[in-house]
C-alpha atoms as a PDB file:
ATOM      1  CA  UNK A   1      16.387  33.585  11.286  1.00  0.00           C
ATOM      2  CA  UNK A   2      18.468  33.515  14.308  1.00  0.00           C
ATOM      3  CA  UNK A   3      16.907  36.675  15.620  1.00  0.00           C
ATOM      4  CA  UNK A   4      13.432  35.069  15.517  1.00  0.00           C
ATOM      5  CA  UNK A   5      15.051  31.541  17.183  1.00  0.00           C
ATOM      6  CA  UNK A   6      16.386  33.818  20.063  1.00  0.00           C
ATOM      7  CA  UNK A   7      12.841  35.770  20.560  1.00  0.00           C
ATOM      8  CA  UNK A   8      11.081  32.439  20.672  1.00  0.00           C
ATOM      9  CA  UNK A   9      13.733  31.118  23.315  1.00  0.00           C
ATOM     10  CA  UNK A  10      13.206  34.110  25.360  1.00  0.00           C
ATOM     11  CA  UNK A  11       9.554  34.065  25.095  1.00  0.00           C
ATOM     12  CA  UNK A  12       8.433  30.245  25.764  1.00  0.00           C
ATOM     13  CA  UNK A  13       5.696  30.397  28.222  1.00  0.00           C
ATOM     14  CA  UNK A  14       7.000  28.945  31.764  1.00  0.00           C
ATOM     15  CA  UNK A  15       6.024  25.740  33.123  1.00  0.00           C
ATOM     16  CA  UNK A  16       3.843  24.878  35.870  1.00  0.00           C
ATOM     17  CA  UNK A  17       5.578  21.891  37.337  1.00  0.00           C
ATOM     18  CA  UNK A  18       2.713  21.594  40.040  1.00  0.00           C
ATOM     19  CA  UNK A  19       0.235  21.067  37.401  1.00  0.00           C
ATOM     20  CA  UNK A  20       2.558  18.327  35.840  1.00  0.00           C
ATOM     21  CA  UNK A  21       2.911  17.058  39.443  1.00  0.00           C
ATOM     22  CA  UNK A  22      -0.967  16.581  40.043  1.00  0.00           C
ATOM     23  CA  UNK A  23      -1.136  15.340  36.259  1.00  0.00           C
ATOM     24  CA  UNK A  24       1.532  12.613  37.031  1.00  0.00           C
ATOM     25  CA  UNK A  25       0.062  11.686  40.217  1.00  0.00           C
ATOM     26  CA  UNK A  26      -3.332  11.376  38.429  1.00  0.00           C
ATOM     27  CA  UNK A  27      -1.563   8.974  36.102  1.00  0.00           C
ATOM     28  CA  UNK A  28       0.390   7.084  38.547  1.00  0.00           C
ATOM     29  CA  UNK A  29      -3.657   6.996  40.894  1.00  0.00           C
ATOM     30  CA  UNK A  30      -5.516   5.459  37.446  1.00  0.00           C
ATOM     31  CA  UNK A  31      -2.281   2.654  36.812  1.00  0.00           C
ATOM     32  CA  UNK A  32      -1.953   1.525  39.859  1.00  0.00           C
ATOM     33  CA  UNK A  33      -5.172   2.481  41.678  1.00  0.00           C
ATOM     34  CA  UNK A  34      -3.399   3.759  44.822  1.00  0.00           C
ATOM     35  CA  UNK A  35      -5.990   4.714  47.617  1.00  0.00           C
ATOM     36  CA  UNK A  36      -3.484   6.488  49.189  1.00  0.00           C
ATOM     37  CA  UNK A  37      -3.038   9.383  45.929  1.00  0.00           C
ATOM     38  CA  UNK A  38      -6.646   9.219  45.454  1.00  0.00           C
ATOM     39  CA  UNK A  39      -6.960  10.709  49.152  1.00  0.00           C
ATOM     40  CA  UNK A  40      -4.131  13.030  48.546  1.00  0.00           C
ATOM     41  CA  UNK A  41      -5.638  14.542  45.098  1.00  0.00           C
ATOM     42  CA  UNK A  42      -9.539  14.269  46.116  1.00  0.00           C
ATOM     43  CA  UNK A  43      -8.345  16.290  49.118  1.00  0.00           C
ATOM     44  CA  UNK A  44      -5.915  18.885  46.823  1.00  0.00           C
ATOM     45  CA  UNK A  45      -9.080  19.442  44.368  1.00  0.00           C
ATOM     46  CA  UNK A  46     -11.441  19.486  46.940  1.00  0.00           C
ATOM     47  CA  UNK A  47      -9.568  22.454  49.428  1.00  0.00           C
ATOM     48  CA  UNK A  48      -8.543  24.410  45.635  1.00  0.00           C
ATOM     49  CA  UNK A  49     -12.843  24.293  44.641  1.00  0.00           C
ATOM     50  CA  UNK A  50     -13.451  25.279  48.045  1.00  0.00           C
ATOM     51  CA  UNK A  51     -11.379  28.266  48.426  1.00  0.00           C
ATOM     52  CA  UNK A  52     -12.599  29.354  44.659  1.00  0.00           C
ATOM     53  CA  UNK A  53     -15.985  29.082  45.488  1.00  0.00           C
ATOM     54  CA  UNK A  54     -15.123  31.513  48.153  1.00  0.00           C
ATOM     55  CA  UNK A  55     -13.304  33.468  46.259  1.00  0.00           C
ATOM     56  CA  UNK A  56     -16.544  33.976  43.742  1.00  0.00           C
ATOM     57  CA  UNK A  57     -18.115  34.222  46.824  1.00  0.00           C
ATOM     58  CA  UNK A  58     -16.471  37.307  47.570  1.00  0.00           C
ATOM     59  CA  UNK A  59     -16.326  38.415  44.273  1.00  0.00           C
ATOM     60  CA  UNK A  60     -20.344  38.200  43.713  1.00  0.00           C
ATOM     61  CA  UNK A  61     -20.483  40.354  47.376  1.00  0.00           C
ATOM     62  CA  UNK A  62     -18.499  43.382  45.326  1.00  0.00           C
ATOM     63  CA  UNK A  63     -20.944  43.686  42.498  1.00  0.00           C
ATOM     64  CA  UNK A  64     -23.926  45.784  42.188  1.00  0.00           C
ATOM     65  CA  UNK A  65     -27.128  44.004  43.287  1.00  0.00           C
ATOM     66  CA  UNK A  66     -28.838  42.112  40.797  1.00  0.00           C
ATOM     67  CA  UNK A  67     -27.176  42.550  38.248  1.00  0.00           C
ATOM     68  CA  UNK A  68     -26.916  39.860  35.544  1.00  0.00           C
ATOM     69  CA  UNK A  69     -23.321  39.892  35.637  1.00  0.00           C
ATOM     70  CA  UNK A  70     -23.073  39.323  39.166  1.00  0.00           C
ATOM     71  CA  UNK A  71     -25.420  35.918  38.818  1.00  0.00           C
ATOM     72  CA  UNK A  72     -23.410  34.783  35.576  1.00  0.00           C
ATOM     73  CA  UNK A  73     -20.469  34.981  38.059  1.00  0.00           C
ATOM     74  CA  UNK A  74     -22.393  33.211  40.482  1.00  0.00           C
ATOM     75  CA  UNK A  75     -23.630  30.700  38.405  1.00  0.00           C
ATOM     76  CA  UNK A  76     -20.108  30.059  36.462  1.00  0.00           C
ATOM     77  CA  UNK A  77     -18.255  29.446  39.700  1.00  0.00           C
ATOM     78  CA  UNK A  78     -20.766  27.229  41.613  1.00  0.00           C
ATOM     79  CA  UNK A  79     -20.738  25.275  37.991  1.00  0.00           C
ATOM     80  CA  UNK A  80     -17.342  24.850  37.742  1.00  0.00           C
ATOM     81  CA  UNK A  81     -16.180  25.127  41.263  1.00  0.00           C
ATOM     82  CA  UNK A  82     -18.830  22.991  42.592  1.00  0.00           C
ATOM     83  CA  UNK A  83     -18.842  20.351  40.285  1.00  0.00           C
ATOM     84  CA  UNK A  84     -14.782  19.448  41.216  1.00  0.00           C
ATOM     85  CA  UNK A  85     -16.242  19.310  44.733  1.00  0.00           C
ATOM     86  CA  UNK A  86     -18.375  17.191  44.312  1.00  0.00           C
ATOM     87  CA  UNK A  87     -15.907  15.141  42.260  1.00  0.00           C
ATOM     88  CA  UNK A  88     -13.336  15.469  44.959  1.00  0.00           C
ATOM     89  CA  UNK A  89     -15.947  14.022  47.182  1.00  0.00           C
ATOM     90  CA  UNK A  90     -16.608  10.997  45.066  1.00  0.00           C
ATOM     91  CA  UNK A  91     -12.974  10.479  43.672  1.00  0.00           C
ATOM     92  CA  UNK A  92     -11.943   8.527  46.859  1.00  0.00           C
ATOM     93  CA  UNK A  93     -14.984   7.013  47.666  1.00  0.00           C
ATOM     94  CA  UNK A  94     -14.382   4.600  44.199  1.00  0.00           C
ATOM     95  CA  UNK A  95     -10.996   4.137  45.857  1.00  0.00           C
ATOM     96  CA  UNK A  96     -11.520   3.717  49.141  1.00  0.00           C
ATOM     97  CA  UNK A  97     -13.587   0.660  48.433  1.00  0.00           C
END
């Protein structure tokens, strides 16, 4: 038993405090409505989806023409990526009001 408590110890997966930082600020923007954190995060999201979408950008440019993995790629990143710009685009508009 104590050999399995120490390998669980050793092995807890490490924290991202800047994901608990954006999570709290989140928080802290939807309480209290603060137009000044919904800049901050809208602008945070919306440089992170940017440089991703480059990123798959760069990524589609390495794979072989026409392939169907290269357009999943495509297609996954402007999905994801370019929905949270879009959001980031809108976030402090209902703010900034």
């Amino acid at each position: 038993m104590g050999e399995g408590a120490i390998w669980f110890v050793d092995n807890l997966p490490t924290v991202n405090y800047f994901v608990l930082a954006i999570i709290a600020l989140t928080l802290v923007m939807m309480k209290w409505k603060a137009s000044t954190l919904a800049f901050l995060l809208s602008l945070i999201v919306g440089l992170g989806s940017a440089y991703m979408i480059i990123a798959g950008f760069s990524e589609w440019q390495e794979m072989p023409v026409g392939s169907s993995a290269a357009w999943s790629l495509l297609s996954g990143v402007l999905l994801m990526f370019g929905g949270t710009l879009i959001m980031s685009i809108i976030m402090p508009m209902k703010y900034l009001r």
